[in-house]
N, C-alpha and C. Protein backbone atom coordinates (compact mmCIF):
# COMPACT_ATOMS: atom_id res chain seq x y z
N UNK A 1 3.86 21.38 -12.79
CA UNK A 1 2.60 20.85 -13.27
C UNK A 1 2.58 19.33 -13.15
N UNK A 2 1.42 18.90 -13.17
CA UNK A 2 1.26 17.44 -13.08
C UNK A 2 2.09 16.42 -14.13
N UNK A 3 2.33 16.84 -15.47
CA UNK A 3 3.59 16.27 -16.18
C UNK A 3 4.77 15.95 -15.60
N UNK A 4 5.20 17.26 -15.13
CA UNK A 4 6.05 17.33 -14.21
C UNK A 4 6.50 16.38 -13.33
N UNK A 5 5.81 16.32 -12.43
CA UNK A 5 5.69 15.56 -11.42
C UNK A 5 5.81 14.21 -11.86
N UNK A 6 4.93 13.96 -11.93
CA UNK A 6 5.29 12.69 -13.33
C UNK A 6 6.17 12.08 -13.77
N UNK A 7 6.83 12.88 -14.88
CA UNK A 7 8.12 12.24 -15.42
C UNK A 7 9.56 12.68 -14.02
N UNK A 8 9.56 13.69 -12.68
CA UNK A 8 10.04 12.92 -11.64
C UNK A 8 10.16 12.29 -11.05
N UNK A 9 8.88 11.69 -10.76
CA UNK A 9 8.47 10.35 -10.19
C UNK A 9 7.91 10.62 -9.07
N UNK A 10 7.25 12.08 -9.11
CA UNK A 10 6.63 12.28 -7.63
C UNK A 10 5.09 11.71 -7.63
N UNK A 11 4.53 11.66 -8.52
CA UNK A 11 3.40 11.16 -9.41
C UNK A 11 3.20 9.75 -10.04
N UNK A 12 2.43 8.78 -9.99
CA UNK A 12 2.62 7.77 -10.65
C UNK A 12 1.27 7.29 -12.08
N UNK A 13 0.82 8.78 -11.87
CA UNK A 13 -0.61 8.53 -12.92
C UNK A 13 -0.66 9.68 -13.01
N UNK A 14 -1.19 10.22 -14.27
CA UNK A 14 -2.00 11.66 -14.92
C UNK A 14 -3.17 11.27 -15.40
N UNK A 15 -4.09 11.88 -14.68
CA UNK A 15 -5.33 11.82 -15.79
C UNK A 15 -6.18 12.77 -15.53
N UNK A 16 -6.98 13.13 -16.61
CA UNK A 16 -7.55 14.42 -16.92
C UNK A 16 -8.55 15.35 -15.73
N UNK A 17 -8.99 16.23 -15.51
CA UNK A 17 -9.55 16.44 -14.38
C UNK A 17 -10.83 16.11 -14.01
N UNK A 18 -11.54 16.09 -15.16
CA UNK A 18 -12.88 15.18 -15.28
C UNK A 18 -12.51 13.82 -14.97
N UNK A 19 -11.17 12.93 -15.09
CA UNK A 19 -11.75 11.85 -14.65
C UNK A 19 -10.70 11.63 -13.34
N UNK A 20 -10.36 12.67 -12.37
CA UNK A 20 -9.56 12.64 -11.12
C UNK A 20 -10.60 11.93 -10.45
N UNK A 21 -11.83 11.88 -9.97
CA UNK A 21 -12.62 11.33 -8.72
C UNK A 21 -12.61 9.97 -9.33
N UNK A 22 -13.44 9.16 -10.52
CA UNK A 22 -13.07 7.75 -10.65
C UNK A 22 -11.74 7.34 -10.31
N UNK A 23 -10.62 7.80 -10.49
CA UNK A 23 -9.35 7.23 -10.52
C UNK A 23 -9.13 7.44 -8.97
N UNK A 24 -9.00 8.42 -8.48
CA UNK A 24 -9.13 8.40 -6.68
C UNK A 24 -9.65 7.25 -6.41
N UNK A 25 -11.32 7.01 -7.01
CA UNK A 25 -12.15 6.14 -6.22
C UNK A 25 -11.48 4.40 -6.60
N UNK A 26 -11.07 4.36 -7.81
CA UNK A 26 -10.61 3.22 -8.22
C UNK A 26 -9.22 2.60 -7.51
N UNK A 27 -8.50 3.91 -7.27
CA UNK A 27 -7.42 3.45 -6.48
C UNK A 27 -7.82 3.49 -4.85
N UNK A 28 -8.47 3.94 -4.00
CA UNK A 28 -9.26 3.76 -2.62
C UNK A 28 -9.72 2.24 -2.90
N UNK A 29 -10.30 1.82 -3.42
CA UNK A 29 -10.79 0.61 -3.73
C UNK A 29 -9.84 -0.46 -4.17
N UNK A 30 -8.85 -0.32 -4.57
CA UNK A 30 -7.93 -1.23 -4.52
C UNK A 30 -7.37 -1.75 -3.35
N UNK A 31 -6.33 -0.30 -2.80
CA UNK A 31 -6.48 -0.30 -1.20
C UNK A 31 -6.80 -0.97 -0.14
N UNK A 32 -8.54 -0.92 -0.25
CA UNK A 32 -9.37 -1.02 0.27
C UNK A 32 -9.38 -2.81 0.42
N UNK A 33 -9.04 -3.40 -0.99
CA UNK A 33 -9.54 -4.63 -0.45
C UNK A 33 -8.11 -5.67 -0.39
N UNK A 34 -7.34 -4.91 0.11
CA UNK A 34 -5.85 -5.29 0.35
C UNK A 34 -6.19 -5.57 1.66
N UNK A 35 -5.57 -6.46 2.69
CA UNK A 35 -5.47 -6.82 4.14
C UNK A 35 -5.45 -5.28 5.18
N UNK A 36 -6.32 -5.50 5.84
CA UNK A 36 -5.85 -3.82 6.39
C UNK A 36 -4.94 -3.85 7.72
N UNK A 37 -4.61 -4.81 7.96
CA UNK A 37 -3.38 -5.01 8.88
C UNK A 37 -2.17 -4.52 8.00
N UNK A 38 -2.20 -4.57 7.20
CA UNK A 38 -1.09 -4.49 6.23
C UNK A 38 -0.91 -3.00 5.61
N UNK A 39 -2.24 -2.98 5.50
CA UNK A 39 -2.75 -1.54 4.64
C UNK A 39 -2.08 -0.36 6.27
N UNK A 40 -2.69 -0.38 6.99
CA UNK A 40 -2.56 0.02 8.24
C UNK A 40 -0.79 0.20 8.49
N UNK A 41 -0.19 -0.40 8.41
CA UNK A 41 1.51 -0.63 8.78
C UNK A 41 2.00 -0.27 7.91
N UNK A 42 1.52 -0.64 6.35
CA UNK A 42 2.14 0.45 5.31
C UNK A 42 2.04 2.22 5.38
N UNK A 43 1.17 2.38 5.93
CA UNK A 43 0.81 3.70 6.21
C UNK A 43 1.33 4.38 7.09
N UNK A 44 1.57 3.61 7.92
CA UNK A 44 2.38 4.01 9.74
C UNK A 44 3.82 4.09 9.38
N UNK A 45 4.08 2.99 8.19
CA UNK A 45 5.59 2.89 8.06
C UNK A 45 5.50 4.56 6.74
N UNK A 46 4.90 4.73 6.20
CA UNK A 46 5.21 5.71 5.13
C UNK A 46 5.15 7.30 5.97
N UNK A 47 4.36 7.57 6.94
CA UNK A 47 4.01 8.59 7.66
C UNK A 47 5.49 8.67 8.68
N UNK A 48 5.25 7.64 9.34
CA UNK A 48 6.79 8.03 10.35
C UNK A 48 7.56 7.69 9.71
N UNK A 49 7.88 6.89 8.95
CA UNK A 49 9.11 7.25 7.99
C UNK A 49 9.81 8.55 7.57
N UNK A 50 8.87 9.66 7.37
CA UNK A 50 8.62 10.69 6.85
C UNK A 50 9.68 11.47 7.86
N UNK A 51 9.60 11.32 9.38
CA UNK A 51 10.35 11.76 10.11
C UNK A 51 11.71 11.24 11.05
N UNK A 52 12.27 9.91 10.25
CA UNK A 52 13.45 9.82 10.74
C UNK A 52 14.46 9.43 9.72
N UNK A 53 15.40 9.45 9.80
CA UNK A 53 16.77 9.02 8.73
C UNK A 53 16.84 7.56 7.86
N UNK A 54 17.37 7.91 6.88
CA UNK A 54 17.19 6.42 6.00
C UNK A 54 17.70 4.99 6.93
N UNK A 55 18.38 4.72 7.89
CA UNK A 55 18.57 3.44 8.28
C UNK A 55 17.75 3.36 9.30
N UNK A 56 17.31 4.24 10.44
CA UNK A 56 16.13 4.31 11.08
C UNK A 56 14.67 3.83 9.71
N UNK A 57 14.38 4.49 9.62
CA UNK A 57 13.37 4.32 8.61
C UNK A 57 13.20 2.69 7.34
N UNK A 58 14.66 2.67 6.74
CA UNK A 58 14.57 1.33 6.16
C UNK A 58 14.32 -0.02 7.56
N UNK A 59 15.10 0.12 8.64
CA UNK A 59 14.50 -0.28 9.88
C UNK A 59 13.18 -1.13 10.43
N UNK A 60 12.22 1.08 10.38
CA UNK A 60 10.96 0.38 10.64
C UNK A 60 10.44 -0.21 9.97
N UNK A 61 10.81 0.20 8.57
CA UNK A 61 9.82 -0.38 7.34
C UNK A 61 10.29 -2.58 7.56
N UNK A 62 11.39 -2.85 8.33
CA UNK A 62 11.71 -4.44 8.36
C UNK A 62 11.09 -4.57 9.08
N UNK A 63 10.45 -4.10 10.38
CA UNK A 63 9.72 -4.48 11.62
C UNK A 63 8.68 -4.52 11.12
N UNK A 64 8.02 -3.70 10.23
CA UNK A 64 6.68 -3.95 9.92
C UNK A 64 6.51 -5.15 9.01
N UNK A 65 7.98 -5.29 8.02
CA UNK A 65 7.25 -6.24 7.07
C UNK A 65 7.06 -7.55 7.80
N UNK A 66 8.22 -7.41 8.85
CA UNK A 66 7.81 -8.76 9.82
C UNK A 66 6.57 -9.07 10.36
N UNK A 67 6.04 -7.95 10.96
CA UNK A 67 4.52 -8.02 11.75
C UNK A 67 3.91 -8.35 10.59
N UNK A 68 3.55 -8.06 9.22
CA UNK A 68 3.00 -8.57 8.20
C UNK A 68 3.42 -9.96 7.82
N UNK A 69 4.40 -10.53 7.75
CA UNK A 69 4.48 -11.60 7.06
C UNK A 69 4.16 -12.60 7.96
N UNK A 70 3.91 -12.39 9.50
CA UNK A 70 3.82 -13.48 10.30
C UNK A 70 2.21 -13.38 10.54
N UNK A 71 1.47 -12.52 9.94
CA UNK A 71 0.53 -12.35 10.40
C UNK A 71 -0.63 -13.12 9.98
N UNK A 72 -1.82 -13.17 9.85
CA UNK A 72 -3.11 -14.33 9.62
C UNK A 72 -3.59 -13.94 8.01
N UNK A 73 -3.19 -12.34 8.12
CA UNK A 73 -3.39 -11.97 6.29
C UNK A 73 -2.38 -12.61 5.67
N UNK A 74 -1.23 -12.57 6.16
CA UNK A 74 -0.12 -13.39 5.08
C UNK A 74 -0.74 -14.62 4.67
N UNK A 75 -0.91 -15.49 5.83
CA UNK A 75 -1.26 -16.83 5.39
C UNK A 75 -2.74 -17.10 4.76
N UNK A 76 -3.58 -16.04 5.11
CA UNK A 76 -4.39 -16.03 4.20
C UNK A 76 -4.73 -15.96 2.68
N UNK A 77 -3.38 -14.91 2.25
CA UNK A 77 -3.05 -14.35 1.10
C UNK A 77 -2.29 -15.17 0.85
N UNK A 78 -1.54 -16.12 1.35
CA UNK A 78 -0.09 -17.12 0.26
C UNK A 78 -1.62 -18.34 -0.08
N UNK A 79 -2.16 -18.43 0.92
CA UNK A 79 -3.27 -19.76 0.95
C UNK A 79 -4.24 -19.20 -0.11
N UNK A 80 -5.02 -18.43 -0.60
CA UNK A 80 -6.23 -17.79 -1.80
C UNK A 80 -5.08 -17.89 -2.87
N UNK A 81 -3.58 -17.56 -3.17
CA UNK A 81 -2.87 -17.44 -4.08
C UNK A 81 -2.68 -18.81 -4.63
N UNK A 82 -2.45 -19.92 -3.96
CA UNK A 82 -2.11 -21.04 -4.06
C UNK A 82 -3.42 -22.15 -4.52
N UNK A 83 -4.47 -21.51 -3.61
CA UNK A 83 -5.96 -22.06 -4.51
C UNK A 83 -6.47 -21.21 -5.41
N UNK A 84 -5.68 -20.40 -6.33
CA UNK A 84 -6.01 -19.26 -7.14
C UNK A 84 -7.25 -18.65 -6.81
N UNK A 85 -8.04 -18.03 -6.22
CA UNK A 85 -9.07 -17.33 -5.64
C UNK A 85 -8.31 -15.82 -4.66
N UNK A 86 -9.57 -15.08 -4.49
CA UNK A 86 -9.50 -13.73 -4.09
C UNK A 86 -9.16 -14.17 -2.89
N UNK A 87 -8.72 -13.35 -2.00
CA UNK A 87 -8.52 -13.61 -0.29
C UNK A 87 -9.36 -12.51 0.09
N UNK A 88 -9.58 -13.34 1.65
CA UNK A 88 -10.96 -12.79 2.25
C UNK A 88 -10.41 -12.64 3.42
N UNK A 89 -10.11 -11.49 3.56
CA UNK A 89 -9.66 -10.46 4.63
C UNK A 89 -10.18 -10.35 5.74
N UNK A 90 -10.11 -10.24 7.23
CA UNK A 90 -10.77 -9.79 7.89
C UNK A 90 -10.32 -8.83 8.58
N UNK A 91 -10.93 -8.30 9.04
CA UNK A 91 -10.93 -7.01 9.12
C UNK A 91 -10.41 -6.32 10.68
């Protein structure tokens, strides 16, 4: 059951079934306004991850963080952090 899951750690939230679609939508929307270069490579790295061995896999996950940290969202995101304001992503 979803408790379950939960206190394994396969789960990182419970909430009731009436309010599953806000919380979907709230977390899509978080997501959402994260860099999607980033968003994108996290995803690629979590999916094929899925199919090769932990030093393969810890691996890709360094190649990607590289393509991310050198990328125009990084410096966008250290630069909005540093003038305390939202960062403005493109897309």
């Amino acid at each position: 059951d979803a408790a379950e899951a939960f206190r394994l750690g396969l789960a990182n939230r419970v909430v009731p079934q009436d309010q599953l679609l806000p919380a979907c939508r709230e977390m899509a929307e978080k997501i959402a306004s994260r860099g999607p270069v980033a968003v994108r490579l996290c995803k690629d790295a979590v999916n094929s991850g899925m199919e090769m061995d932990l030093v393969r896999a810890c691996q890709y996950e360094a190649d990607h963080f590289a393509l991310c940290f050198s990328s125009d969202e990084q410096k966008e995101g250290m630069r909005a952090f540093l003038e305390k304001r939202q960062p403005k992503f493109q897309g």
